[in-house]
N, C-alpha and C. Protein backbone atom coordinates (compact mmCIF):
# COMPACT_ATOMS: atom_id res chain seq x y z
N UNK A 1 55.78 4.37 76.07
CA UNK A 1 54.60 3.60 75.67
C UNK A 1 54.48 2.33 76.51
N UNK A 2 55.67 1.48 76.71
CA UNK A 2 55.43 0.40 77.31
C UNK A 2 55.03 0.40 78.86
N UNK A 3 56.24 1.66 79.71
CA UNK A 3 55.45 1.82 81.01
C UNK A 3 53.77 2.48 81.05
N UNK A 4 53.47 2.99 80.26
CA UNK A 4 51.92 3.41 80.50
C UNK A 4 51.38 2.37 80.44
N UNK A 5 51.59 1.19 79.23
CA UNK A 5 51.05 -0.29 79.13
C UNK A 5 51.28 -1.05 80.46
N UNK A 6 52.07 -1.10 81.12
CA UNK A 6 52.53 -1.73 82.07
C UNK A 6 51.86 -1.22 83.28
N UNK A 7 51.77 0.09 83.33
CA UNK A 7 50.72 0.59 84.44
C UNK A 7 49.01 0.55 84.33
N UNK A 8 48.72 0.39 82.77
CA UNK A 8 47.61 0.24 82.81
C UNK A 8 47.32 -1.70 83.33
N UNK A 9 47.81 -2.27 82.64
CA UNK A 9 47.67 -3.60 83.26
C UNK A 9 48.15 -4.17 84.28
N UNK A 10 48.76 -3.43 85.32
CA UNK A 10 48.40 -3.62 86.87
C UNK A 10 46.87 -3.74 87.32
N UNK A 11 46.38 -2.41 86.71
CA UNK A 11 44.92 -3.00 87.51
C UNK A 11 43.52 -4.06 86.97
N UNK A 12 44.53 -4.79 86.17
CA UNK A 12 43.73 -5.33 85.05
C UNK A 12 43.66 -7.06 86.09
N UNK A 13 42.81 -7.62 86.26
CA UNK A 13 43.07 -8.98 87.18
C UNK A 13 43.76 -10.00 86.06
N UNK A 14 44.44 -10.86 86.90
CA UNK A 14 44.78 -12.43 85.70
C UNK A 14 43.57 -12.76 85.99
N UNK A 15 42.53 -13.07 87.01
CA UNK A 15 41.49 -14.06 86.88
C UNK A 15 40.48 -13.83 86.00
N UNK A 16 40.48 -12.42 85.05
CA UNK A 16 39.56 -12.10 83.96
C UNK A 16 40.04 -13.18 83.26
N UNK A 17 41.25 -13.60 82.76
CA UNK A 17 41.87 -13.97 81.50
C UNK A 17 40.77 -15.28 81.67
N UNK A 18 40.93 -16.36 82.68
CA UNK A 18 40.30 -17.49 82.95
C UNK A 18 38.32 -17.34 82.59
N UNK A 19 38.13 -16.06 82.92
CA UNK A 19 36.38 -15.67 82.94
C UNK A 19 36.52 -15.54 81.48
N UNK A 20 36.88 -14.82 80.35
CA UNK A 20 37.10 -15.18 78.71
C UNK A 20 36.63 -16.05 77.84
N UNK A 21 37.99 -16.85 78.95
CA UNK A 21 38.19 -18.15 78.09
C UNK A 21 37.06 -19.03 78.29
N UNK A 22 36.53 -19.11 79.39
CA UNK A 22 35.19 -19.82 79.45
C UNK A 22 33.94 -19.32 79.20
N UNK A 23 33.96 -18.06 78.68
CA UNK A 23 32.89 -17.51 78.36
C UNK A 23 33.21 -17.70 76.63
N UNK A 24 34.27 -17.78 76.37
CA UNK A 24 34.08 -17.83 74.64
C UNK A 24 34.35 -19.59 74.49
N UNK A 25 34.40 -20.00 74.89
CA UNK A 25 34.70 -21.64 74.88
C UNK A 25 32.81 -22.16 74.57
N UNK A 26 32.31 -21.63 75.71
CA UNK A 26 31.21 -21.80 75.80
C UNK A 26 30.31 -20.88 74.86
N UNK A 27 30.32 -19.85 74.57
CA UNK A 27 29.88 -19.37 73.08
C UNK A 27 30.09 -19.81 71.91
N UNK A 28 31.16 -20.70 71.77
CA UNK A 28 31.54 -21.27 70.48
C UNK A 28 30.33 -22.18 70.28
N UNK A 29 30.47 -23.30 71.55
CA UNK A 29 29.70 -24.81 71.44
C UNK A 29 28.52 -23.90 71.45
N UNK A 30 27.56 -23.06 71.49
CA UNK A 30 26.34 -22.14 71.55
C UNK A 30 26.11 -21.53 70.16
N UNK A 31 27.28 -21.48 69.65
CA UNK A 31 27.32 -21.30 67.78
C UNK A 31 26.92 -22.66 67.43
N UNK A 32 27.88 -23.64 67.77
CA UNK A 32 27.43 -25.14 67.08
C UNK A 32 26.17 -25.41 67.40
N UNK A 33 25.63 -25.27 68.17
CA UNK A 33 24.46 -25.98 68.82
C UNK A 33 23.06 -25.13 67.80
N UNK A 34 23.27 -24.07 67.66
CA UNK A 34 22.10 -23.13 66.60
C UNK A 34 22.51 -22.39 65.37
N UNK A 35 23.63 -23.43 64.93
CA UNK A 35 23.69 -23.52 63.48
C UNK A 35 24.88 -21.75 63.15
N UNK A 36 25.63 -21.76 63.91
CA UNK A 36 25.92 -20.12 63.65
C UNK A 36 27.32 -20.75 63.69
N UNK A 37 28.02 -21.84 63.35
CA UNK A 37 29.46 -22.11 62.86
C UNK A 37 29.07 -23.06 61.65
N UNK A 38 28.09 -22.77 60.55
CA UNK A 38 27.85 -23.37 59.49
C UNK A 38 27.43 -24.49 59.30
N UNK A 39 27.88 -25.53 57.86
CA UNK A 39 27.08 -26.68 57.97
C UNK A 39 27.83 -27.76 58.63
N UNK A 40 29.20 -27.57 58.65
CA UNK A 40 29.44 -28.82 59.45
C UNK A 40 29.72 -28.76 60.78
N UNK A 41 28.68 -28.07 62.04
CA UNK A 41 29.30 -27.61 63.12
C UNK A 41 30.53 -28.41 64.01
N UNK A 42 30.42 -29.62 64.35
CA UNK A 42 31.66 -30.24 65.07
C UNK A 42 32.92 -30.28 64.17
N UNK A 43 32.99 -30.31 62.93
CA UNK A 43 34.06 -29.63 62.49
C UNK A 43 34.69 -28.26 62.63
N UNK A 44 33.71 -27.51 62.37
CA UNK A 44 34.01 -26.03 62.82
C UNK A 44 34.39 -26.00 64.29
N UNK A 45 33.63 -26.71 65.00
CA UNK A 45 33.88 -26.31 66.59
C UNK A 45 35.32 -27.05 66.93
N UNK A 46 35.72 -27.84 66.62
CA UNK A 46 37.15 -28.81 66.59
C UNK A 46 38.02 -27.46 66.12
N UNK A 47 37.80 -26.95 65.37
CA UNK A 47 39.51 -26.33 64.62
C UNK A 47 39.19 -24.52 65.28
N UNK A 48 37.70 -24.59 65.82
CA UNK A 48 37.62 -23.33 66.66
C UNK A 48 38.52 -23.38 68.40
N UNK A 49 38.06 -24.15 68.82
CA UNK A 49 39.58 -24.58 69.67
C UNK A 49 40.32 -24.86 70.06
N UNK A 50 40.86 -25.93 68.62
CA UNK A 50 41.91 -26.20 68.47
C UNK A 50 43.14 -25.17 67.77
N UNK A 51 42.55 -23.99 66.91
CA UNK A 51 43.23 -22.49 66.85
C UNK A 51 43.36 -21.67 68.27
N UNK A 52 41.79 -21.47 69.06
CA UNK A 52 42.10 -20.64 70.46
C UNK A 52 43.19 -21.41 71.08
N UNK A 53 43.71 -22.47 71.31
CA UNK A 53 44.43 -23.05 71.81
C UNK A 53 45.80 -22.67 71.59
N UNK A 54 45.73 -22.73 70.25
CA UNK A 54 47.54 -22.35 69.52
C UNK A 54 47.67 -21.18 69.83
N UNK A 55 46.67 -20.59 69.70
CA UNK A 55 47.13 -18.56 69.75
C UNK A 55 47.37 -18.49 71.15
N UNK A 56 46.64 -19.05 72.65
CA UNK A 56 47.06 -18.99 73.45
C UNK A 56 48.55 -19.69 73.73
N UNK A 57 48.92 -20.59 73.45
CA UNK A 57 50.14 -20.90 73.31
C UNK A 57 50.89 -19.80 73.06
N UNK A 58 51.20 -19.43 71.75
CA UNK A 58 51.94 -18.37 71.29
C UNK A 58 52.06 -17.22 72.30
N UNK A 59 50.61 -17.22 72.68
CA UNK A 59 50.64 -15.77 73.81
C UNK A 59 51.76 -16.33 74.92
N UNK A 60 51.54 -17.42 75.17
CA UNK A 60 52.21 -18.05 76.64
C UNK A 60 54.04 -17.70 76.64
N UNK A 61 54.13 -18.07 74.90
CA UNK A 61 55.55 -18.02 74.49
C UNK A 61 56.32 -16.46 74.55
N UNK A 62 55.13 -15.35 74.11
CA UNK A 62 55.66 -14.49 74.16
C UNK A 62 55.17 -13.42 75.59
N UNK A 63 55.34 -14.35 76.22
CA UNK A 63 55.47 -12.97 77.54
C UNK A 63 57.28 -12.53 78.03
N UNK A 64 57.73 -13.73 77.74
CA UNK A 64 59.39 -13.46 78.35
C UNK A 64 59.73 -12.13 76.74
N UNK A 65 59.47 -12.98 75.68
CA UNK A 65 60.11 -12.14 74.77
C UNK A 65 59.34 -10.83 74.51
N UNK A 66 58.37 -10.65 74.66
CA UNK A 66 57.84 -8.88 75.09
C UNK A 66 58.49 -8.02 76.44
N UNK A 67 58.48 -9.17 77.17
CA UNK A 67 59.51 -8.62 78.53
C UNK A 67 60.70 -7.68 78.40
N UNK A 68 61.59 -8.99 77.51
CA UNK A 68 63.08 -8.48 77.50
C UNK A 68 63.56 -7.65 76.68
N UNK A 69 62.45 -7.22 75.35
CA UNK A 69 62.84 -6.89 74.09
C UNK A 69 62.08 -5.63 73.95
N UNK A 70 60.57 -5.29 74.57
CA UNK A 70 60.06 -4.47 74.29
C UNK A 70 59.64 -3.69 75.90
N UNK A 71 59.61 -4.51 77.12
CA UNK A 71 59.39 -3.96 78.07
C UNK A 71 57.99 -3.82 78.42
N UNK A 72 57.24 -4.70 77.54
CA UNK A 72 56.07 -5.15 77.82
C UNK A 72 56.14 -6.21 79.03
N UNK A 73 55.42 -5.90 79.99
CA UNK A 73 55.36 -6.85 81.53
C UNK A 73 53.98 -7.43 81.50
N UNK A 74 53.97 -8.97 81.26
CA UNK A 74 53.01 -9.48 81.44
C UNK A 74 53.24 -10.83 81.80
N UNK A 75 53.64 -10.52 82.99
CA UNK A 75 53.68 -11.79 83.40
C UNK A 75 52.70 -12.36 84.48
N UNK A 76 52.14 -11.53 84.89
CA UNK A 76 51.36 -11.78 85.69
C UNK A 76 50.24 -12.66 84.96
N UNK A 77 50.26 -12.65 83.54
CA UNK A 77 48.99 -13.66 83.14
C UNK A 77 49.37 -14.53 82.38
N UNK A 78 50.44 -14.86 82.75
CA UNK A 78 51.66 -16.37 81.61
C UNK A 78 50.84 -17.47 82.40
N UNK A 79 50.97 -17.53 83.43
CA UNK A 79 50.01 -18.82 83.95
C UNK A 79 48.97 -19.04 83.49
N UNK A 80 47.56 -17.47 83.44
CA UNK A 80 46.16 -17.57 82.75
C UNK A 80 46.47 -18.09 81.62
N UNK A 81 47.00 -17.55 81.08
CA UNK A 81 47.26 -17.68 79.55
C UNK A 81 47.89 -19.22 79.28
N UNK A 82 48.49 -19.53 79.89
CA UNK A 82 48.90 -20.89 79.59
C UNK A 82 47.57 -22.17 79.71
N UNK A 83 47.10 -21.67 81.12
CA UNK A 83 46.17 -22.68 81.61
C UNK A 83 45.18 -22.19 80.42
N UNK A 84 44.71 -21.37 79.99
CA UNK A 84 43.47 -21.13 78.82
C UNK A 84 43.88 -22.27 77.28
N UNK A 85 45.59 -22.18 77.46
CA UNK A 85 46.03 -22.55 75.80
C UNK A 85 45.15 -23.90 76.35
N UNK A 86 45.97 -24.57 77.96
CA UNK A 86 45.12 -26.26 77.98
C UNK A 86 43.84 -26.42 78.06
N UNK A 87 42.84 -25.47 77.95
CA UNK A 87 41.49 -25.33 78.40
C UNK A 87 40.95 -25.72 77.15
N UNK A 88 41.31 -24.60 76.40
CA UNK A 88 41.09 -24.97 74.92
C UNK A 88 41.24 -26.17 74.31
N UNK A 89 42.46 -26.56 74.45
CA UNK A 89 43.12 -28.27 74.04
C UNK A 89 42.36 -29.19 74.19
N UNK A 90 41.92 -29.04 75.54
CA UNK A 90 40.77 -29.79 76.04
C UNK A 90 39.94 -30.06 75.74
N UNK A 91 39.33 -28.62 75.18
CA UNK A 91 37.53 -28.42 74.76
C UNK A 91 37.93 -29.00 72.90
N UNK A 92 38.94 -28.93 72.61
CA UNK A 92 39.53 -29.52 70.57
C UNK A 92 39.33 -30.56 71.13
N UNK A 93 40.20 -31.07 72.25
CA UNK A 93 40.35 -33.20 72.40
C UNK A 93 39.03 -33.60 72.74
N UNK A 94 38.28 -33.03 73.64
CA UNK A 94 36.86 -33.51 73.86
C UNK A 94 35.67 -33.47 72.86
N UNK A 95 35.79 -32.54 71.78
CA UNK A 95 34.82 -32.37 70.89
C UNK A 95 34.95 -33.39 69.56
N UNK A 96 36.45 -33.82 69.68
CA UNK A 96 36.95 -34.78 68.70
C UNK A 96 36.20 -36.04 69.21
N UNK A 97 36.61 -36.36 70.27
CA UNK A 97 36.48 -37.68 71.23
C UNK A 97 34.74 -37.67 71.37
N UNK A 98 34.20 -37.04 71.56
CA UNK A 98 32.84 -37.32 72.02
C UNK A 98 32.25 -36.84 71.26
N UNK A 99 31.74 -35.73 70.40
CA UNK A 99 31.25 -35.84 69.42
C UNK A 99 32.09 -35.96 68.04
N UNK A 100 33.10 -36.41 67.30
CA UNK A 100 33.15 -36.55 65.75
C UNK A 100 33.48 -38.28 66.16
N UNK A 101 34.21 -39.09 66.79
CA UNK A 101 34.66 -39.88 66.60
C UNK A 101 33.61 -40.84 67.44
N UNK A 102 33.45 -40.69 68.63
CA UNK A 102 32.94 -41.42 69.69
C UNK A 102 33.12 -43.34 69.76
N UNK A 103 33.62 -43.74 68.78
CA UNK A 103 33.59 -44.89 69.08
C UNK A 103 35.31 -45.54 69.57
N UNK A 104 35.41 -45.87 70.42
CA UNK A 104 36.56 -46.01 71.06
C UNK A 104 37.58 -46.82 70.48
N UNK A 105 37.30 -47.70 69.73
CA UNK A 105 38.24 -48.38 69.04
C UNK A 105 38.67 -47.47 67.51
N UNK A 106 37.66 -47.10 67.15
CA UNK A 106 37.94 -45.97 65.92
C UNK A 106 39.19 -44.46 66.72
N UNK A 107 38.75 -44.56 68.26
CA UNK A 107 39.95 -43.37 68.41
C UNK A 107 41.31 -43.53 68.28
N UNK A 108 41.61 -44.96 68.99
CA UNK A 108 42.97 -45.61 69.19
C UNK A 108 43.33 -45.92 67.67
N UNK A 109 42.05 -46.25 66.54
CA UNK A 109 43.19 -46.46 65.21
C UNK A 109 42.89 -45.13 64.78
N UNK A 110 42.77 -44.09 65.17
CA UNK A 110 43.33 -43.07 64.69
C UNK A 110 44.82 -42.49 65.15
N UNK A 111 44.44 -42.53 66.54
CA UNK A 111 45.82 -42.17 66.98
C UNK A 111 47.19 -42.65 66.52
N UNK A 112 46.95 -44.35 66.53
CA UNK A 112 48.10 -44.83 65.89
C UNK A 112 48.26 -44.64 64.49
N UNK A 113 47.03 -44.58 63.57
CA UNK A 113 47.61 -44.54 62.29
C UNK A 113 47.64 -43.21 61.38
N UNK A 114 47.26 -42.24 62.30
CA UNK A 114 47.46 -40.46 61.56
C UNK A 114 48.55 -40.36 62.04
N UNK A 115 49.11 -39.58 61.56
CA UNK A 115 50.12 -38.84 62.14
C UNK A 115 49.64 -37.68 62.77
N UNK A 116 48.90 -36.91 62.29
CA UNK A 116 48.45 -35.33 62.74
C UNK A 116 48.06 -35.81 63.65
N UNK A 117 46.98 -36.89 64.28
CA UNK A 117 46.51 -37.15 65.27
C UNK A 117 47.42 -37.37 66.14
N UNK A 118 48.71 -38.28 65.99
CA UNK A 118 49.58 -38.83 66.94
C UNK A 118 50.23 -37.58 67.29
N UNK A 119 50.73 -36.52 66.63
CA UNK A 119 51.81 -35.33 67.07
C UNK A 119 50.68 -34.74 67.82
N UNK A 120 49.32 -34.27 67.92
CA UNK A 120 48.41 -33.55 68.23
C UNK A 120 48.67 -34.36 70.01
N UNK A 121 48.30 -35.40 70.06
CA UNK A 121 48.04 -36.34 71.17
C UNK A 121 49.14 -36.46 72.06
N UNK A 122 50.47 -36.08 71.56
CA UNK A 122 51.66 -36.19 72.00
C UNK A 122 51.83 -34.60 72.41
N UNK A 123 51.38 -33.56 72.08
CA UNK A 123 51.48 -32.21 72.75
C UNK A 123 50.31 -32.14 73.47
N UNK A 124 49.19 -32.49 73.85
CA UNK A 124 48.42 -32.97 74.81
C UNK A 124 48.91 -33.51 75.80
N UNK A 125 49.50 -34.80 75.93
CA UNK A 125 49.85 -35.48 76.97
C UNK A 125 51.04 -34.39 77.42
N UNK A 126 51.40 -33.67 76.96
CA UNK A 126 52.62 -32.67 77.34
C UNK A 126 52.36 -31.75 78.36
N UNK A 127 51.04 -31.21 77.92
CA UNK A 127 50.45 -30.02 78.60
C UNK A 127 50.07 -30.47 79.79
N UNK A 128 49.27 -31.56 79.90
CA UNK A 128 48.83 -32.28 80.98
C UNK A 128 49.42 -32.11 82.21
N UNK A 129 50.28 -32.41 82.49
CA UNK A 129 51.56 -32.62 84.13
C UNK A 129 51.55 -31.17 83.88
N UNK A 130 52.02 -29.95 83.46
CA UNK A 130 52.02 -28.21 83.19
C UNK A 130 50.86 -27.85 83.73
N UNK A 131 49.74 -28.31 83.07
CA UNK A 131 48.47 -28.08 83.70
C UNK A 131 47.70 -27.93 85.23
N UNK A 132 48.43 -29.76 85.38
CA UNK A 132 48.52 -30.04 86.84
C UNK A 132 49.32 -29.38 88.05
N UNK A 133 50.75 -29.06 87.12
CA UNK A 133 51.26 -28.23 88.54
C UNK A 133 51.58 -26.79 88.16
N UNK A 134 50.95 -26.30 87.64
CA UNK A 134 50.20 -24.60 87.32
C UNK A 134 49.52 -24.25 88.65
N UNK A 135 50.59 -24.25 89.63
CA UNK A 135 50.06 -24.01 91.15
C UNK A 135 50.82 -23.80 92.07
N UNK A 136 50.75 -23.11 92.90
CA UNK A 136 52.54 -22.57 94.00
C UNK A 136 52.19 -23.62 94.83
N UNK A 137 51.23 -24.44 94.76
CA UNK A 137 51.62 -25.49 95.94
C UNK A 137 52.46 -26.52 95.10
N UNK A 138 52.75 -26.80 93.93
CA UNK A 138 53.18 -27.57 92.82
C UNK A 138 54.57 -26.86 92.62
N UNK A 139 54.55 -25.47 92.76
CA UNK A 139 56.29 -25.15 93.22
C UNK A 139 57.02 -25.11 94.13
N UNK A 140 55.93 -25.26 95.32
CA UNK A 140 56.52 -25.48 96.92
C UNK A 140 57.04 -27.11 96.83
N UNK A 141 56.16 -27.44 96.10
CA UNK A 141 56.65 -29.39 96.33
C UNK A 141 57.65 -29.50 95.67
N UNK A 142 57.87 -28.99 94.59
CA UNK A 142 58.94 -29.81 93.24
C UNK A 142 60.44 -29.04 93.38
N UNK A 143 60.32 -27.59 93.86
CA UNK A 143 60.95 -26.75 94.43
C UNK A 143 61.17 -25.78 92.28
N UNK A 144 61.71 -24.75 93.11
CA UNK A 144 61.70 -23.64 91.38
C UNK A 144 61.98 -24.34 90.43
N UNK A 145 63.38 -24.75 90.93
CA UNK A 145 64.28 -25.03 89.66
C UNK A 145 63.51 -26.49 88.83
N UNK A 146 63.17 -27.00 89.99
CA UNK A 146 62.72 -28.84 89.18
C UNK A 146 61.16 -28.33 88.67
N UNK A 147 60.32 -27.41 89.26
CA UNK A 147 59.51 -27.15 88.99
C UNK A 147 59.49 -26.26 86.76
N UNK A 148 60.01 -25.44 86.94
CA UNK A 148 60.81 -24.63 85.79
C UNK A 148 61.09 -25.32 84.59
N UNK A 149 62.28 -26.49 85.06
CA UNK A 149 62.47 -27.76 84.08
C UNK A 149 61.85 -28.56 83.30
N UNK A 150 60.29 -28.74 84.14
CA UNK A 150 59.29 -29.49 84.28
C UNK A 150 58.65 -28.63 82.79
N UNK A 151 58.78 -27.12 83.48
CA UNK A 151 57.46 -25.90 82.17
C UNK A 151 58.12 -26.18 81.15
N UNK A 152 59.63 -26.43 81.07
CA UNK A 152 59.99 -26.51 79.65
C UNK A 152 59.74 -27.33 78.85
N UNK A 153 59.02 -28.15 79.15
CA UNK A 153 57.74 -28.83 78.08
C UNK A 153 56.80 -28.49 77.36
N UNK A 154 56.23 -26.94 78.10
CA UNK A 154 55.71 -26.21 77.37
C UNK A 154 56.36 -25.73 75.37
N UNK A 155 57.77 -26.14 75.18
CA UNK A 155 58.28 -25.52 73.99
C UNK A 155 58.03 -26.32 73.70
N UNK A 156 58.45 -28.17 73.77
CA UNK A 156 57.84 -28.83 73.08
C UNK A 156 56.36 -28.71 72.63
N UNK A 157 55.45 -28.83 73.53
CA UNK A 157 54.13 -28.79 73.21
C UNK A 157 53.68 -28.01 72.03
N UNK A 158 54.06 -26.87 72.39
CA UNK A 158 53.85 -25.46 71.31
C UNK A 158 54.28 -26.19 69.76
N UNK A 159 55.50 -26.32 69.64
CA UNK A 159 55.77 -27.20 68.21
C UNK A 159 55.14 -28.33 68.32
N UNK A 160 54.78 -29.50 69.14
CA UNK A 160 53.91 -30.39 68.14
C UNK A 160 52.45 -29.41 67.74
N UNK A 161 52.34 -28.53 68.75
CA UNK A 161 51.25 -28.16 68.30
C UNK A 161 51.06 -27.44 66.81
N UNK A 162 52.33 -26.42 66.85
CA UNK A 162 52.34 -26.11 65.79
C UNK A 162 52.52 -27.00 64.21
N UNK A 163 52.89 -28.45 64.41
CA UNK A 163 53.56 -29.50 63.70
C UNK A 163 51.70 -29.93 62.76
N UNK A 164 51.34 -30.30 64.46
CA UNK A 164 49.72 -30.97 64.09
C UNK A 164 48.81 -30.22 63.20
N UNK A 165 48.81 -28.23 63.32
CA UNK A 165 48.11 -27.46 62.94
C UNK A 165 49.19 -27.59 60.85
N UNK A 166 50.42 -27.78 60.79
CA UNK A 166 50.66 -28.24 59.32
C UNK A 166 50.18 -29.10 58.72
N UNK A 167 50.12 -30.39 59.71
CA UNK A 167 50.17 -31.68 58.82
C UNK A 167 48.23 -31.79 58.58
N UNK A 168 47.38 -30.99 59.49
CA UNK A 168 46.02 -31.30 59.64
C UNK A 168 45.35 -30.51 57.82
N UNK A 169 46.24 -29.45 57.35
CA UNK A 169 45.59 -28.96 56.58
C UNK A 169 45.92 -29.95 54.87
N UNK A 170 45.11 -29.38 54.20
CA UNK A 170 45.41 -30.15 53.46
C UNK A 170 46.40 -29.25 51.83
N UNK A 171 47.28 -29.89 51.90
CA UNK A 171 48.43 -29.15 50.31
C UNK A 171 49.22 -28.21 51.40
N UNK A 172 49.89 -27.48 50.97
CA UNK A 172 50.36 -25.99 51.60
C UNK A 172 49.70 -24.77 51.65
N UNK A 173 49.98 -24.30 52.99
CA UNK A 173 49.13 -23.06 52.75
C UNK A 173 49.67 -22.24 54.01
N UNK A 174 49.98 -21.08 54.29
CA UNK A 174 50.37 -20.15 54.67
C UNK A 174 50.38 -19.97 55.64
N UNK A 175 49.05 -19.99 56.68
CA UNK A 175 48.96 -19.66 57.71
C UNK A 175 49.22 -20.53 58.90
N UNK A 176 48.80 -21.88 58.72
CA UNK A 176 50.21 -23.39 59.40
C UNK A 176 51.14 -23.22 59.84
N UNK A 177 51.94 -22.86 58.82
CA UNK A 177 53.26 -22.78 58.51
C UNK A 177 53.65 -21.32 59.29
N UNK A 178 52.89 -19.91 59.11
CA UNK A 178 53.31 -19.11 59.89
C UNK A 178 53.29 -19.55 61.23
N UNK A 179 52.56 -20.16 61.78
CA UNK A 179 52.39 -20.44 63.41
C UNK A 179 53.35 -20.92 64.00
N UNK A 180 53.50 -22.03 62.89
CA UNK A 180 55.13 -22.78 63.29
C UNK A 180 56.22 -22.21 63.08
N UNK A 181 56.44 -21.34 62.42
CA UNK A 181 57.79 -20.24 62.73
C UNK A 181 57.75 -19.39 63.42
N UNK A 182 56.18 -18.99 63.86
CA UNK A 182 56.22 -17.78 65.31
C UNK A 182 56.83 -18.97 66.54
N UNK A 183 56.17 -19.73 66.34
CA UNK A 183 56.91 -20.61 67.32
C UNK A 183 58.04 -21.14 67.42
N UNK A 184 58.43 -21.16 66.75
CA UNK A 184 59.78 -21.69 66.79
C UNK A 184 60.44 -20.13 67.06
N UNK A 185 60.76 -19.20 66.51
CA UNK A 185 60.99 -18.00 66.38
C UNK A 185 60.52 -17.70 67.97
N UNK A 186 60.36 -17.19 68.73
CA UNK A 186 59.72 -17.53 70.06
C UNK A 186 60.62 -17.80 70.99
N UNK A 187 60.44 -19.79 70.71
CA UNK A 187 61.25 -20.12 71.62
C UNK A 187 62.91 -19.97 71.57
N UNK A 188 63.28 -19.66 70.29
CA UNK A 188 64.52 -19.03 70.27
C UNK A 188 64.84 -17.69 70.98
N UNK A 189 63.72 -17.15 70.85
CA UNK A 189 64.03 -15.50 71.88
C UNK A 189 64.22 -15.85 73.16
N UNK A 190 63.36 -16.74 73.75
CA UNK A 190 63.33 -17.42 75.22
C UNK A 190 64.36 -17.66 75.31
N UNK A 191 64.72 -18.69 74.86
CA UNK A 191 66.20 -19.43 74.79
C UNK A 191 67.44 -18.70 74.99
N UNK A 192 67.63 -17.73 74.02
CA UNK A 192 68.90 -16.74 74.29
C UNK A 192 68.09 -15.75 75.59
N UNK A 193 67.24 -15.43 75.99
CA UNK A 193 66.92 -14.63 77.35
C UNK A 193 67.72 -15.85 78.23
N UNK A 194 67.26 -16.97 78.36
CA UNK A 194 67.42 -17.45 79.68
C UNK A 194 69.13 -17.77 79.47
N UNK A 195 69.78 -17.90 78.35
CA UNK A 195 71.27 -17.97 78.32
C UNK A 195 71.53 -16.79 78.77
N UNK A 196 71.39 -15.70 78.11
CA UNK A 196 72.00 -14.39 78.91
C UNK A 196 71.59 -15.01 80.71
N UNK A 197 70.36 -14.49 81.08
CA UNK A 197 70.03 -14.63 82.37
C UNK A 197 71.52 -15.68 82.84
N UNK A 198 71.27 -17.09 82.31
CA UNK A 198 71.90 -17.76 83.48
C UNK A 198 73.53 -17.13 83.39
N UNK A 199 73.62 -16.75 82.08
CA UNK A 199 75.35 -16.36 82.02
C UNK A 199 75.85 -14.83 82.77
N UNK A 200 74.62 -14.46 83.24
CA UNK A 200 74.95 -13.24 84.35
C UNK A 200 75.08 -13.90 85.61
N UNK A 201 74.35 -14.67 85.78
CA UNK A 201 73.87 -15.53 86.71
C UNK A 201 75.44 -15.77 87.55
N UNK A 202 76.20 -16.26 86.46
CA UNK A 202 77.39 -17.61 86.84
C UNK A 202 78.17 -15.92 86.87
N UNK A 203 78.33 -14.92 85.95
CA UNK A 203 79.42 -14.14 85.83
C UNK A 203 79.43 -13.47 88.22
N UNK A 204 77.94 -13.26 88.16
CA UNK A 204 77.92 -12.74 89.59
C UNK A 204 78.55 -13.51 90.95
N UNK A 205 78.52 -14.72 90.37
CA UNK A 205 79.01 -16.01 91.53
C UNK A 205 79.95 -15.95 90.87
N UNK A 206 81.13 -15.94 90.00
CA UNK A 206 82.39 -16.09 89.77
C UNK A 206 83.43 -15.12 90.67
């Protein structure tokens, strides 16, 4: 099952993943704009991609652990997929910033005095530099390894993100809370992949 999957998405491009995401980014704000994300549209449109965002995350998280565990190969669109989670982030931080809040001193006392806002803002600024060097000329400069070091910011990000998507709802409720244990759950699979990896790694040079 997995090599037929694997052969069918060879001929599948990564640069669709990027054509998607901006085609549903931009359908969303096209819901808000003629009333088709309900009555409070910039609310709706805020937590519409500020969710596309998390799920792309998650996707980002699980390409190693479909890799190693199921033999699902998709790596060829860990980059799309990553750069879509910040696309999204973007289009949540900009819809906050320019239309719900817009007044600039009201943003900064939010930031400092929410918390959901501050963990949200703090996996933002994370993605940012990831974003930026989401580019082989950005691995030619920094070289693999410093480059690599650098993505592993990506796990942070994912948990504040997942942190911000708890603390934003209001009481307890289920589906928060699942995100943040796929994630976490996740980066633990990663984690023991790249221990095995490096501990073959050292056994071959010994």
């Amino acid at each position: 099952m997995a090599s037929r999957l694997n052969a069918g998405l060879k001929h599948v491009p990564a640069w669709l993943l990027y054509i998607l995401c901006a085609t549903h980014i931009a359908w969303l704000f096209y819901l808000g704009l003629t009333g088709g994300l309900g009555v409070e549209p910039i609310k709706a449109l805020e937590h519409a991609y500020g969710a596309a965002g998390l799920k792309a995350l998650v996707a980002t998280l699980a390409v190693t652990p479909l890799r190693s565990f199921a033999g699902v190969n998709l790596l060829k669109f860990r980059r799309a997929l990553g750069l879509s989670a910040f696309f999204y982030i973007a289009a949540h931080l900009s819809v906050w910033l320019l239309l719900d809040v817009q007044l600039i001193g009201q943003i900064w006392a939010d930031i400092l005095k929410r918390p959901y806002i501050t963990v949200g803002m703090a996996g933002f600024a994370l993605l940012l530099p990831l974003a930026l060097t989401s580019n082989n000329i950005s691995i030619r400069r920094l070289g693999a390894a410093r480059w690599r070091t650098l993505h592993r910011l990506s796990y942070l990000a994912a948990i504040l993100g997942g942190v911000h998507y708890v603390m934003l709802v209001k009481g307890f409720q289920i589906e928060p809370m699942l995100y943040l244990v796929g994630i976490l759950g996740l980066i633990s699979l990663r984690s023991r992949t790249l221990g095995r990896k490096t501990a073959q790694a050292a056994s071959r040079m010994s």
